[in-house]
N, C-alpha and C. Protein backbone atom coordinates (compact mmCIF):
# COMPACT_ATOMS: atom_id res chain seq x y z
N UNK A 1 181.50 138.38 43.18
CA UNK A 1 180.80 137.55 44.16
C UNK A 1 179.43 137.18 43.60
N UNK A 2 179.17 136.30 43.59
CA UNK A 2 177.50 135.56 43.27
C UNK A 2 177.02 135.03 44.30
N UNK A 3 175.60 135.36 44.38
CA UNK A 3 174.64 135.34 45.29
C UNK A 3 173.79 133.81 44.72
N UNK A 4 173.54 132.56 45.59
CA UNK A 4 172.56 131.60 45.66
C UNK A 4 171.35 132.18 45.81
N UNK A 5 170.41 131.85 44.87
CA UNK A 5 168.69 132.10 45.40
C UNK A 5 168.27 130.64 45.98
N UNK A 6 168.81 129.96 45.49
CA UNK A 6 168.58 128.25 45.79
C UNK A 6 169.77 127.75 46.61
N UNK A 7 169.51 127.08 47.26
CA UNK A 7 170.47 126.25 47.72
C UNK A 7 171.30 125.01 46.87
N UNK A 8 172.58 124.83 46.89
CA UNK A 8 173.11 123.67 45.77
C UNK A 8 173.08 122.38 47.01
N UNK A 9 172.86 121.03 46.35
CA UNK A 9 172.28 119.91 46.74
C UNK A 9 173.26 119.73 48.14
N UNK A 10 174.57 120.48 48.32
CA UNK A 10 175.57 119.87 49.35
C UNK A 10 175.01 120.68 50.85
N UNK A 11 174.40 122.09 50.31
CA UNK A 11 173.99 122.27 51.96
C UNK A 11 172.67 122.01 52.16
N UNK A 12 172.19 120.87 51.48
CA UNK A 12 170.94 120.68 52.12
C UNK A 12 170.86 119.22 52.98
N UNK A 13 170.00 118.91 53.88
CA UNK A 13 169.82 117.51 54.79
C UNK A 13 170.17 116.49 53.75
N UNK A 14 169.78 116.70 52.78
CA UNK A 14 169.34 114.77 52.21
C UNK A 14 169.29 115.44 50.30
N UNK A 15 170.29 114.98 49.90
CA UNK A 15 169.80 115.21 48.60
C UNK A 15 170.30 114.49 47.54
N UNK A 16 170.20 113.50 46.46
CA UNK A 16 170.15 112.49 46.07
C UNK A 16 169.87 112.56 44.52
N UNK A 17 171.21 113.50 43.64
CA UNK A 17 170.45 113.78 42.59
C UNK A 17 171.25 112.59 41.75
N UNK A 18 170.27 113.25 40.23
CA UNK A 18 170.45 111.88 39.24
C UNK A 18 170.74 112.95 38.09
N UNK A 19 171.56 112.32 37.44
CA UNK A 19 171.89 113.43 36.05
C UNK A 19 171.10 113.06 34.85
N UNK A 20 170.38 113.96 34.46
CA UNK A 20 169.14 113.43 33.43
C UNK A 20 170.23 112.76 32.10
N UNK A 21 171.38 113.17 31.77
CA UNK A 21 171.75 112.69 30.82
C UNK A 21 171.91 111.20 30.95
N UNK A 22 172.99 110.83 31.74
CA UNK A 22 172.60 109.42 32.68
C UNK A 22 171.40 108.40 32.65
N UNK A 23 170.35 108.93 32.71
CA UNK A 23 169.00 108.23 33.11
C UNK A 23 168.46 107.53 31.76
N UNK A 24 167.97 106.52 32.10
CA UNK A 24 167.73 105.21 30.83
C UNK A 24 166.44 105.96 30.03
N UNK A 25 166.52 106.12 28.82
CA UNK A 25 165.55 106.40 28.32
C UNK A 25 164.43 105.31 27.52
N UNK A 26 165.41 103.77 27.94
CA UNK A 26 164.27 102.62 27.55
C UNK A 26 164.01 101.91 28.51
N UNK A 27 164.24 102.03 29.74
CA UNK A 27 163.59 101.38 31.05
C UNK A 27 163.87 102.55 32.13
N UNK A 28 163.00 101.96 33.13
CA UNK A 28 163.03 102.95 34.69
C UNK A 28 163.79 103.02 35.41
N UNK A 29 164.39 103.89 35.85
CA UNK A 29 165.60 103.91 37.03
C UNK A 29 164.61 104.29 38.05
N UNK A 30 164.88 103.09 38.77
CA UNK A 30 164.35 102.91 40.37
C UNK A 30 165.20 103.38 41.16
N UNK A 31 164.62 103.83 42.21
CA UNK A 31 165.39 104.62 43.51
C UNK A 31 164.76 104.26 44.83
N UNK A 32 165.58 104.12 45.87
CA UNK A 32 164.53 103.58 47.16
C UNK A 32 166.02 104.60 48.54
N UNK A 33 165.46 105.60 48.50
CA UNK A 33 166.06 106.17 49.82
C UNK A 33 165.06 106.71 50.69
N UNK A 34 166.22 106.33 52.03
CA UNK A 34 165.98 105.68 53.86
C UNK A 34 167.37 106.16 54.22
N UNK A 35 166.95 107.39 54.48
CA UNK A 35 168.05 108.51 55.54
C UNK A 35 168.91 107.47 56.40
N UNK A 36 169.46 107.84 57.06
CA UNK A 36 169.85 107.80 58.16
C UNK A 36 169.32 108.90 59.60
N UNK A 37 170.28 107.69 60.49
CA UNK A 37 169.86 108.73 61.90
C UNK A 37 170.14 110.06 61.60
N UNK A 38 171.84 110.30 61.61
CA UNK A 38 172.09 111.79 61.32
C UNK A 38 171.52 112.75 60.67
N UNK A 39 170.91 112.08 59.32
CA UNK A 39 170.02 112.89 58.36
C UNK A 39 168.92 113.42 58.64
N UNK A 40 168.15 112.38 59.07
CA UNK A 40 166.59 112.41 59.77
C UNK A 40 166.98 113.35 60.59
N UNK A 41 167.79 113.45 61.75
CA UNK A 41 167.55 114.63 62.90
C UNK A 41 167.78 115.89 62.05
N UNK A 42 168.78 115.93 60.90
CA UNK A 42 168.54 117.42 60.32
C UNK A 42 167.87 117.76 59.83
N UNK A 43 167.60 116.91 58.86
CA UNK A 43 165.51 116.95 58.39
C UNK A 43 164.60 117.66 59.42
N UNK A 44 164.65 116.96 61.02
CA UNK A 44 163.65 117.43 61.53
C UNK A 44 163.96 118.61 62.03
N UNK A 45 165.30 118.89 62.38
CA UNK A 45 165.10 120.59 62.84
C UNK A 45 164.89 121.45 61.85
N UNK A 46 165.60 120.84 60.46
CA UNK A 46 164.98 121.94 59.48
C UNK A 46 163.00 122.23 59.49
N UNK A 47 162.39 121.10 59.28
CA UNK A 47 161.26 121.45 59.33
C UNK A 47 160.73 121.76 60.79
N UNK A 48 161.16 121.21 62.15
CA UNK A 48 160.78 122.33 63.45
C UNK A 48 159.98 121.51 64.01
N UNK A 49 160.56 119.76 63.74
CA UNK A 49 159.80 118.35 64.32
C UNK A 49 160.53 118.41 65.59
N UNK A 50 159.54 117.60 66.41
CA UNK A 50 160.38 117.22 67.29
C UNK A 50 160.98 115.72 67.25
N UNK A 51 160.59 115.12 66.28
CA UNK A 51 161.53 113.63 66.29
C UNK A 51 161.17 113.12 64.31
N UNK A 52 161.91 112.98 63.53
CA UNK A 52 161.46 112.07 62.63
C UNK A 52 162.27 110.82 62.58
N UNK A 53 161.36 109.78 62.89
CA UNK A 53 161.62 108.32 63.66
C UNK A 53 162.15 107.74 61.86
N UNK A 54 161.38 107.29 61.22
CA UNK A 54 161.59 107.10 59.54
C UNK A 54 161.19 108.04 58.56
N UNK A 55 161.83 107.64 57.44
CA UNK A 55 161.41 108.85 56.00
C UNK A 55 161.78 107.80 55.07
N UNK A 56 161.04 107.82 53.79
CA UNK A 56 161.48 106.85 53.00
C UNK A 56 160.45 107.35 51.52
N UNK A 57 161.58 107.15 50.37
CA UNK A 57 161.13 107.76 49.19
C UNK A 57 161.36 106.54 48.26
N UNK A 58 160.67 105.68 48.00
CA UNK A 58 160.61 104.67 46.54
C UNK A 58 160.26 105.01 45.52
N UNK A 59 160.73 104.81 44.54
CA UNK A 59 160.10 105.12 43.26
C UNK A 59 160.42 104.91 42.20
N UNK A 60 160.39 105.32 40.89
CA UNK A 60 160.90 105.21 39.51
C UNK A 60 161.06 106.21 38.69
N UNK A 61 162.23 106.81 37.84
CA UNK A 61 161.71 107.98 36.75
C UNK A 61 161.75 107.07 35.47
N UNK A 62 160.65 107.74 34.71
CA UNK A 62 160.72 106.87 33.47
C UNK A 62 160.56 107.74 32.50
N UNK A 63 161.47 107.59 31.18
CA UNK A 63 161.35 108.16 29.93
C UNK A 63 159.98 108.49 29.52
N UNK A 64 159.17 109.71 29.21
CA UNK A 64 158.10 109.77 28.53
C UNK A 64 158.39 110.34 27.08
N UNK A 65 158.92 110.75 26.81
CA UNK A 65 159.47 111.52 25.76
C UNK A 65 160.69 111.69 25.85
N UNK A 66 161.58 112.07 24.88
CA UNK A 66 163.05 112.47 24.90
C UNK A 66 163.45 113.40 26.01
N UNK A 67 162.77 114.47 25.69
CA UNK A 67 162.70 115.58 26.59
C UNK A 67 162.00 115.98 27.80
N UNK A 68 161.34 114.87 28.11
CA UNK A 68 160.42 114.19 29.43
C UNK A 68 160.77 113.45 30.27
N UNK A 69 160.48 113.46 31.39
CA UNK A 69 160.62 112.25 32.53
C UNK A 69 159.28 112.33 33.68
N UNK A 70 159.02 111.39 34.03
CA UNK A 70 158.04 111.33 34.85
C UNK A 70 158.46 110.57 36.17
N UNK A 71 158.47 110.88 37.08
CA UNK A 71 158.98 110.22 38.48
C UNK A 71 157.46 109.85 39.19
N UNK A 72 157.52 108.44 39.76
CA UNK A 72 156.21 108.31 40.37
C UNK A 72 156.77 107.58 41.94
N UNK A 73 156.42 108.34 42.95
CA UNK A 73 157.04 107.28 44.08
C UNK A 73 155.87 107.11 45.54
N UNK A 74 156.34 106.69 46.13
CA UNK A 74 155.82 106.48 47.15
C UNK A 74 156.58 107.08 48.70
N UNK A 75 155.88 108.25 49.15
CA UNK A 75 156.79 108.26 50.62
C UNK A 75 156.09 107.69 51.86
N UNK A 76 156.98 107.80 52.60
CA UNK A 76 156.66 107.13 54.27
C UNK A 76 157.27 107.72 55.07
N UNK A 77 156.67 108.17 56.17
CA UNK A 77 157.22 108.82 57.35
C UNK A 77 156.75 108.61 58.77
N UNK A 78 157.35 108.93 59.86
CA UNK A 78 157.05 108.95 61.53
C UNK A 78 157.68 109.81 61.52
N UNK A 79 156.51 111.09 61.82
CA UNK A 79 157.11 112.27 62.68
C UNK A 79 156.57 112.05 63.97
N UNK A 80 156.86 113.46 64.82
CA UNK A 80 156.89 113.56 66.09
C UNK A 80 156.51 115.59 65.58
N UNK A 81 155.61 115.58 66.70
CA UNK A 81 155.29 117.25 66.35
C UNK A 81 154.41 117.78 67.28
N UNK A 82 154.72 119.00 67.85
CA UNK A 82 154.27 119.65 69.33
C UNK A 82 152.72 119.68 68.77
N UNK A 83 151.76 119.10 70.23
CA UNK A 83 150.29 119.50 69.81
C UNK A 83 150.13 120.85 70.09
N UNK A 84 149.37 121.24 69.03
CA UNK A 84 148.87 123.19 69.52
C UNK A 84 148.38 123.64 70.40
N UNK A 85 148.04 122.85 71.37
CA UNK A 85 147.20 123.37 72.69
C UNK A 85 148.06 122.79 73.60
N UNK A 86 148.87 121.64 73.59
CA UNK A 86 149.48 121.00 74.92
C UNK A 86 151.22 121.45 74.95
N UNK A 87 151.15 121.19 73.78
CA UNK A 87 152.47 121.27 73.02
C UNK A 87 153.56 119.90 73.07
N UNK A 88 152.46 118.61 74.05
CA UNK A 88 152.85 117.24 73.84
C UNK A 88 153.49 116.69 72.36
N UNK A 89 154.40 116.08 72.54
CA UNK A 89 154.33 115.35 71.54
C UNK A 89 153.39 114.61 70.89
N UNK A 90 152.51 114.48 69.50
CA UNK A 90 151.87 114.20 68.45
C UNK A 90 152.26 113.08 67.64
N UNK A 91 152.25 112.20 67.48
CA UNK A 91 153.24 111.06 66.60
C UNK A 91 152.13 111.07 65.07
N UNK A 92 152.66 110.96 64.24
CA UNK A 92 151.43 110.86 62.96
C UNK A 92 152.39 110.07 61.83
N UNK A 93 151.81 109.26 61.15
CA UNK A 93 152.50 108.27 60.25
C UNK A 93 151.90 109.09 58.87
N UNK A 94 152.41 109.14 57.72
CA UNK A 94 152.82 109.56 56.37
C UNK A 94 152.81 108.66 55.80
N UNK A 95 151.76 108.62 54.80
CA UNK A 95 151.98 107.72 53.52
C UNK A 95 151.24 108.45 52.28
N UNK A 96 152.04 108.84 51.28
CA UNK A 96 151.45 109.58 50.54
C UNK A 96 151.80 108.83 49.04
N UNK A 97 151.54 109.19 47.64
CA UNK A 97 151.90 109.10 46.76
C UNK A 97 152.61 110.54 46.08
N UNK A 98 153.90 110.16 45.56
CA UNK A 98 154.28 111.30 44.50
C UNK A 98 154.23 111.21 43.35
N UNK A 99 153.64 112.20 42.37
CA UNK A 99 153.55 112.54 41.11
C UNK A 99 154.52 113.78 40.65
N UNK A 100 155.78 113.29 40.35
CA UNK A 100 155.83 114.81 39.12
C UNK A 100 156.29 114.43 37.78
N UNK A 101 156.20 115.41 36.86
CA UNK A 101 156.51 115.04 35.65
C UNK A 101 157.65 116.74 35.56
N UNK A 102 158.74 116.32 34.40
CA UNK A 102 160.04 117.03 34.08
C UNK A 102 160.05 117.24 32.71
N UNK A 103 160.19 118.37 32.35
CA UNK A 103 160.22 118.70 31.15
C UNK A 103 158.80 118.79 30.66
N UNK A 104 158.60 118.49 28.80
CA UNK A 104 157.35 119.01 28.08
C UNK A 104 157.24 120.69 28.25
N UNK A 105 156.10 121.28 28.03
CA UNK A 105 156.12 122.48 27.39
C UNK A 105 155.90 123.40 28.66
N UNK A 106 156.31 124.09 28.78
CA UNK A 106 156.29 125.37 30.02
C UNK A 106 154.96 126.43 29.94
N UNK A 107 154.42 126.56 31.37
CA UNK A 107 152.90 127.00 31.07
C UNK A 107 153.79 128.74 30.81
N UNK A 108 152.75 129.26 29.21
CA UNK A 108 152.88 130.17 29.39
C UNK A 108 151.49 131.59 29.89
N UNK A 109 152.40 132.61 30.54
CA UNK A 109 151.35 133.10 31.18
C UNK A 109 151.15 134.24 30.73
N UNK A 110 149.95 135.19 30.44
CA UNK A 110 149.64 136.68 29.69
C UNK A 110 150.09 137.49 30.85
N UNK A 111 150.35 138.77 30.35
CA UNK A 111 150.69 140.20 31.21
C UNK A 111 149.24 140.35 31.61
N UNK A 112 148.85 140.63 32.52
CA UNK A 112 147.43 140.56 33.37
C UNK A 112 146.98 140.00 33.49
N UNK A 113 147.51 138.62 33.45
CA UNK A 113 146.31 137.41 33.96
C UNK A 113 146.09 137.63 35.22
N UNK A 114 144.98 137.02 35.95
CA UNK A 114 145.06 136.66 37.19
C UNK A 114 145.49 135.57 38.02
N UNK A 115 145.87 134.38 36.84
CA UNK A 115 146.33 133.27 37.25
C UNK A 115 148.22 133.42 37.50
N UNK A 116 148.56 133.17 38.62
CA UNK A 116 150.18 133.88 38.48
C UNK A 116 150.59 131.75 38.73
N UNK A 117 149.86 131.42 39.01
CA UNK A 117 150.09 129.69 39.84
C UNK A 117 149.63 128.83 38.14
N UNK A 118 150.72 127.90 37.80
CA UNK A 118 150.44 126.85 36.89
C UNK A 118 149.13 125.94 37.03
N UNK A 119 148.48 125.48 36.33
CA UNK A 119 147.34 124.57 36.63
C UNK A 119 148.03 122.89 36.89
N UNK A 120 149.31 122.90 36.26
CA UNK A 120 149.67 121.54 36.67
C UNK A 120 150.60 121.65 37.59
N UNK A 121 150.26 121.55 39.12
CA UNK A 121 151.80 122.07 40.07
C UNK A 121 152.90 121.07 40.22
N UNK A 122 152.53 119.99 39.63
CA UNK A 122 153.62 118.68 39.60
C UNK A 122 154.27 118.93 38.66
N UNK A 123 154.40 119.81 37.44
CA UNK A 123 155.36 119.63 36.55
C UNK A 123 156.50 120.84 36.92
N UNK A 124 157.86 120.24 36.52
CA UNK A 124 158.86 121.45 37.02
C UNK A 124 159.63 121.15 35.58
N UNK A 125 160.50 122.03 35.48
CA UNK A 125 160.93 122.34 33.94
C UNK A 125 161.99 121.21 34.23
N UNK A 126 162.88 120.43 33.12
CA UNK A 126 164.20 120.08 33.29
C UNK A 126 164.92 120.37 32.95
N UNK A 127 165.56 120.59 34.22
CA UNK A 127 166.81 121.02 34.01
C UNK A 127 168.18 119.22 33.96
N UNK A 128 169.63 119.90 34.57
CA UNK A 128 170.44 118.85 34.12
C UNK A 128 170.38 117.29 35.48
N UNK A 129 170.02 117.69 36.89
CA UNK A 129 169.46 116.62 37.29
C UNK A 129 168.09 117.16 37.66
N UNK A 130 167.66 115.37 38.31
CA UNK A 130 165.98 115.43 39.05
C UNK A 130 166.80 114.82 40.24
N UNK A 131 166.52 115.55 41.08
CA UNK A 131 166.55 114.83 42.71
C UNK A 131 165.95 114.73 43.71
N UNK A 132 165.73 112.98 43.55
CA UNK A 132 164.46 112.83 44.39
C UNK A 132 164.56 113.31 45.83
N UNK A 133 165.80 113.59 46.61
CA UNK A 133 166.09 113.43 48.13
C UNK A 133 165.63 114.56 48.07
N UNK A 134 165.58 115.95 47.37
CA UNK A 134 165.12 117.15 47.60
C UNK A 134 163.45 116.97 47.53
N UNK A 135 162.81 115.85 46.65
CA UNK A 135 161.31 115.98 46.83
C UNK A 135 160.89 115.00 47.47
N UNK A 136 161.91 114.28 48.04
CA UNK A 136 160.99 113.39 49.21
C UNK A 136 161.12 114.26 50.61
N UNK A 137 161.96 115.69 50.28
CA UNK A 137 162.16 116.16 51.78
C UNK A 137 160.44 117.56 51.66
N UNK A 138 160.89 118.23 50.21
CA UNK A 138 160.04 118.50 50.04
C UNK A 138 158.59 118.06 50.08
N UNK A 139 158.25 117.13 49.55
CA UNK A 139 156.96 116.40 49.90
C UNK A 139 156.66 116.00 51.51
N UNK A 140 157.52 115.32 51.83
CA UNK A 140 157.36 115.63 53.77
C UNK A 140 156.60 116.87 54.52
N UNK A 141 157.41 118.21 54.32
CA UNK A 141 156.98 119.33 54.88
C UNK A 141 155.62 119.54 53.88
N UNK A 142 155.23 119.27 53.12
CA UNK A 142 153.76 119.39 52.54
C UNK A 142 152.92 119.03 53.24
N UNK A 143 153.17 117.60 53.40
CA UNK A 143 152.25 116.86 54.07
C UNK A 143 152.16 116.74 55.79
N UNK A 144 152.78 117.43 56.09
CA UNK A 144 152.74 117.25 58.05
C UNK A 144 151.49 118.42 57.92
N UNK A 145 150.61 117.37 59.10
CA UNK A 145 149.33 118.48 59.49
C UNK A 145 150.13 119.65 60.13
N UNK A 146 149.08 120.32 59.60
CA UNK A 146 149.13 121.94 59.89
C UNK A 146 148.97 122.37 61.35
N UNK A 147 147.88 121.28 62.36
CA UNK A 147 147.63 121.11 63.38
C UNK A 147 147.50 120.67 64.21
N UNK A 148 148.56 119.66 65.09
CA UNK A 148 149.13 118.52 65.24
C UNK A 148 148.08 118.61 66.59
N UNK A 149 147.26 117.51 66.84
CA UNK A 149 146.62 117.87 68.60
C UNK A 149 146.60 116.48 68.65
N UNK A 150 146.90 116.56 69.96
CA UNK A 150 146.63 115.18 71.46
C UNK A 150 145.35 114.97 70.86
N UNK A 151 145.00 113.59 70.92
CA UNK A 151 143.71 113.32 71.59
C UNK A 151 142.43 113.70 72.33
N UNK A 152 143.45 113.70 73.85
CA UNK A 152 142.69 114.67 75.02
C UNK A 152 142.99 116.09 75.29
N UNK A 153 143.29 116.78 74.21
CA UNK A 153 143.78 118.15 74.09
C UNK A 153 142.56 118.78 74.24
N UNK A 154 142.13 119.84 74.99
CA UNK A 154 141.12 120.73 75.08
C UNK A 154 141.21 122.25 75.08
N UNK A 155 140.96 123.29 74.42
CA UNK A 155 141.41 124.43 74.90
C UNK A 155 140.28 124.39 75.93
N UNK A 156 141.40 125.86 76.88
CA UNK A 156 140.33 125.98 78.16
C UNK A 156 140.36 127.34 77.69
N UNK A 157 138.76 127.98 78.27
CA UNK A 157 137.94 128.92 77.93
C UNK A 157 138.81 130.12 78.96
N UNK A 158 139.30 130.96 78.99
CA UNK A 158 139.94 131.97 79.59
C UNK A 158 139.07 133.40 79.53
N UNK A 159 139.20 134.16 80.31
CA UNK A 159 138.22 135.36 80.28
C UNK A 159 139.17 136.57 80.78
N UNK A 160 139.08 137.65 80.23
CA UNK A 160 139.98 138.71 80.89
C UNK A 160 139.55 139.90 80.64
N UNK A 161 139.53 140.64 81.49
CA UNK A 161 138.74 141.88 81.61
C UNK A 161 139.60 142.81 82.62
N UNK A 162 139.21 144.41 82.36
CA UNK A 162 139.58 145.19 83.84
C UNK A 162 138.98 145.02 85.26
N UNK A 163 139.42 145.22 85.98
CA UNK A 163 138.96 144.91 87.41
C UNK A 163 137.39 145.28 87.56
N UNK A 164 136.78 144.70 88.30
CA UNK A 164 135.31 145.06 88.40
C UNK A 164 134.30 145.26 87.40
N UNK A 165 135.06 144.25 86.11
CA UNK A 165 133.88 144.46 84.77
C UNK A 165 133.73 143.19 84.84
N UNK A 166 132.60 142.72 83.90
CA UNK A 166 132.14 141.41 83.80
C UNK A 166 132.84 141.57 82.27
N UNK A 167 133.70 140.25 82.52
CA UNK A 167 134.18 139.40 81.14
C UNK A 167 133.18 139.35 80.32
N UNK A 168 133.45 139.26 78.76
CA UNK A 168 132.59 139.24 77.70
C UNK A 168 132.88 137.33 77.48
N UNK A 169 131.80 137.17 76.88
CA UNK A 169 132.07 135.79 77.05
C UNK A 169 131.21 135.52 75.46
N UNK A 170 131.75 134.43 74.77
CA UNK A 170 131.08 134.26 73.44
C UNK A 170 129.90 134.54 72.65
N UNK A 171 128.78 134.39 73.83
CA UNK A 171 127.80 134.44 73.37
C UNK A 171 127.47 136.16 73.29
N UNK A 172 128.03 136.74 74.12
CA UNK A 172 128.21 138.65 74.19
C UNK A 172 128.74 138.99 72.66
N UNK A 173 129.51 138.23 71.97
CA UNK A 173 130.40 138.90 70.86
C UNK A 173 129.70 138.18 69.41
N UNK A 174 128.54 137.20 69.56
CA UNK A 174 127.51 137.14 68.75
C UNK A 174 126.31 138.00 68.23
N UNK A 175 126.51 138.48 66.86
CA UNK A 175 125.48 139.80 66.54
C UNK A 175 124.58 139.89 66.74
N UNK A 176 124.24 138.61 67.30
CA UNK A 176 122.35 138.72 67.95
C UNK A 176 122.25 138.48 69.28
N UNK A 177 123.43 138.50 70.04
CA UNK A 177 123.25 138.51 71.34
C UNK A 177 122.42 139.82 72.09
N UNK A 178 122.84 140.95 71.48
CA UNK A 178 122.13 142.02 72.09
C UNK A 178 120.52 142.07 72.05
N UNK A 179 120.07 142.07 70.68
CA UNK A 179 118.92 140.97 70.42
C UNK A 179 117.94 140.26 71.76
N UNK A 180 118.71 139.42 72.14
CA UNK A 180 118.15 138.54 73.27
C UNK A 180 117.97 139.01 74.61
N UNK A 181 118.36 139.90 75.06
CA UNK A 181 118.60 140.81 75.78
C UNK A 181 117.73 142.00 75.98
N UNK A 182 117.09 142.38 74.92
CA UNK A 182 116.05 143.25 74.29
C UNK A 182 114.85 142.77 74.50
N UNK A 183 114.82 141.57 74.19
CA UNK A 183 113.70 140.87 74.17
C UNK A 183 113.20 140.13 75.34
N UNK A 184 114.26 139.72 76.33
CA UNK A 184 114.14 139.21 77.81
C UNK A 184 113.36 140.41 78.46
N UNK A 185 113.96 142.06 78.28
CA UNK A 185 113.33 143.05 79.15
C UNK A 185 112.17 143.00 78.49
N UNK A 186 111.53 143.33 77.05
CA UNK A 186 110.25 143.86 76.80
C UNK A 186 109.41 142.54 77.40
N UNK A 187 109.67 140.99 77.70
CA UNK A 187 108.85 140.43 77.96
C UNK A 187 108.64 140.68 79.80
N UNK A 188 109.54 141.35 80.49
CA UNK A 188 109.54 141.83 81.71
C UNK A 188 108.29 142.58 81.47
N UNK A 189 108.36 143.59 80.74
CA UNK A 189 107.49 144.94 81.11
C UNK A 189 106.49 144.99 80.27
N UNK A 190 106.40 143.60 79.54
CA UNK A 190 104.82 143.78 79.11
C UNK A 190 103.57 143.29 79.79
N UNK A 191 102.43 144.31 80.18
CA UNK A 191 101.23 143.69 80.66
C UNK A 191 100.99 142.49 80.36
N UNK A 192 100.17 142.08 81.48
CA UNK A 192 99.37 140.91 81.69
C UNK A 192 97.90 140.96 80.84
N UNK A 193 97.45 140.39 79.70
CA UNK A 193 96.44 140.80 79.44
C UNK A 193 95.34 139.87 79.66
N UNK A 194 94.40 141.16 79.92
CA UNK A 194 92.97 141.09 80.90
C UNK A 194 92.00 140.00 80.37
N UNK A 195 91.50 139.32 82.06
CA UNK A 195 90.59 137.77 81.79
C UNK A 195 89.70 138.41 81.62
C-alpha cells in the first residue's frame, strides 16, 4: 500500500497540467483558464468562501533555458467571504500578478542554518508537468484578505465580570493606569499652600 503526501491532479477542484516535455522550447505556450460553475463552487468550499462568482488564470510558460521555464500570468477573482465581526457577506475583487520560475539550480541549505525558507519562493524544482490550475488555485487562497470586514462593521465593547464587581475596562489594563489613580488621590490630600 502507498501513502499520497500530495494530492495527484484528479482529486483536486481545478487542475490543468502541461507536460514539460511537450512545451515549446522556441516560443510560449499560452494558457487562459475560467472554471466553471461546478468548479468554482468546489474551489470555494475548499478554501471556506462563501461564493466565488469568477477565477481566471492567463498567462504564458516560456523556455529560459533547456532545463528552465518561467510562467508569468495574470489572475482574477470575485470572492464572497464572511466579515469577522458581522459575519455578512464581504465581496472583494482579485487582481494579482504571477511569477514563478521551474527548474535552474536548487537552493542549497547548511546543517544549522537558520534560514530553513528559500530566498526565492517563486522558484519550484521541475519536475515532469507545471500546472497552472493548481497555482492559479493556489495563488487565490494567498491572496484572500486575512480579514474580510463590512464597511459598517464595528466591534461592540462588551464587559464581564462577577456579580457586584466593577468590569475592568481598557484603560484599567493599561500599565499606567494605576499611575493616574495615584496621582488623582495625592492631589486630593495635598495642602493648600499658604497666602
Amino acid at each position: 500500500m502507498t501513502t499520497r503526501n500530495t494530492p495527484e491532479p484528479t482529486d483536486l477542484p481545478w487542475s490543468s497540467p502541461l507536460r514539460v516535455h511537450d512545451l515549446s522550447r522556441s516560443s510560449a505556450t499560452e494558457f487562459a483558464l475560467r472554471p466553471g460553475r461546478d468548479v468554482l463552487d468546489a474551489i470555494a468550499r475548499d478554501l471556506g468562501l462563501l461564493g466565488l462568482r469568477k477565477l481566471s488564470l492567463v498567462g504564458r510558460i516560456v523556455a529560459v533555458k533547456d532545463d528552465e521555464f518561467e510562467l508569468t500570468a495574470h489572475l482574477g477573482a470575485t470572492v464572497d467571504q464572511p466579515c469577522v465581526v458581522t459575519l455578512a457577506p464581504v465581496r472583494t475583487r482579485i487582481d494579482e500578478p504571477v511569477v514563478r520560475f521551474f527548474g535552474g539550480e536548487e537552493p542549497e541549505f547548511e546543517a544549522g542554518s537558520e534560514s530553513e525558507i528559500p530566498e526565492d519562493v517563486n522558484r519550484e524544482p521541475l519536475g515532469q508537468v507545471i500546472d497552472p490550475g493548481l497555482i492559479m488555485v493556489e495563488m487565490l487562497a494567498l491572496s484572500l484578505p486575512l480579514f474580510p470586514r463590512a464597511p459598517d462593521a464595528e466591534l461592540e465593547q462588551s464587559a464581564f465580570t462577577a456579580p457586584g464587581r466593577t468590569p475592568l475596562s481598557d484603560d484599567d489594563v493599561r500599565p499606567f493606569s494605576g499611575l493616574k489613580s495615584l496621582r488623582d488621590k495625592l492631589q486630593e490630600t495635598k495642602p493648600e499652600p499658604d497666602e
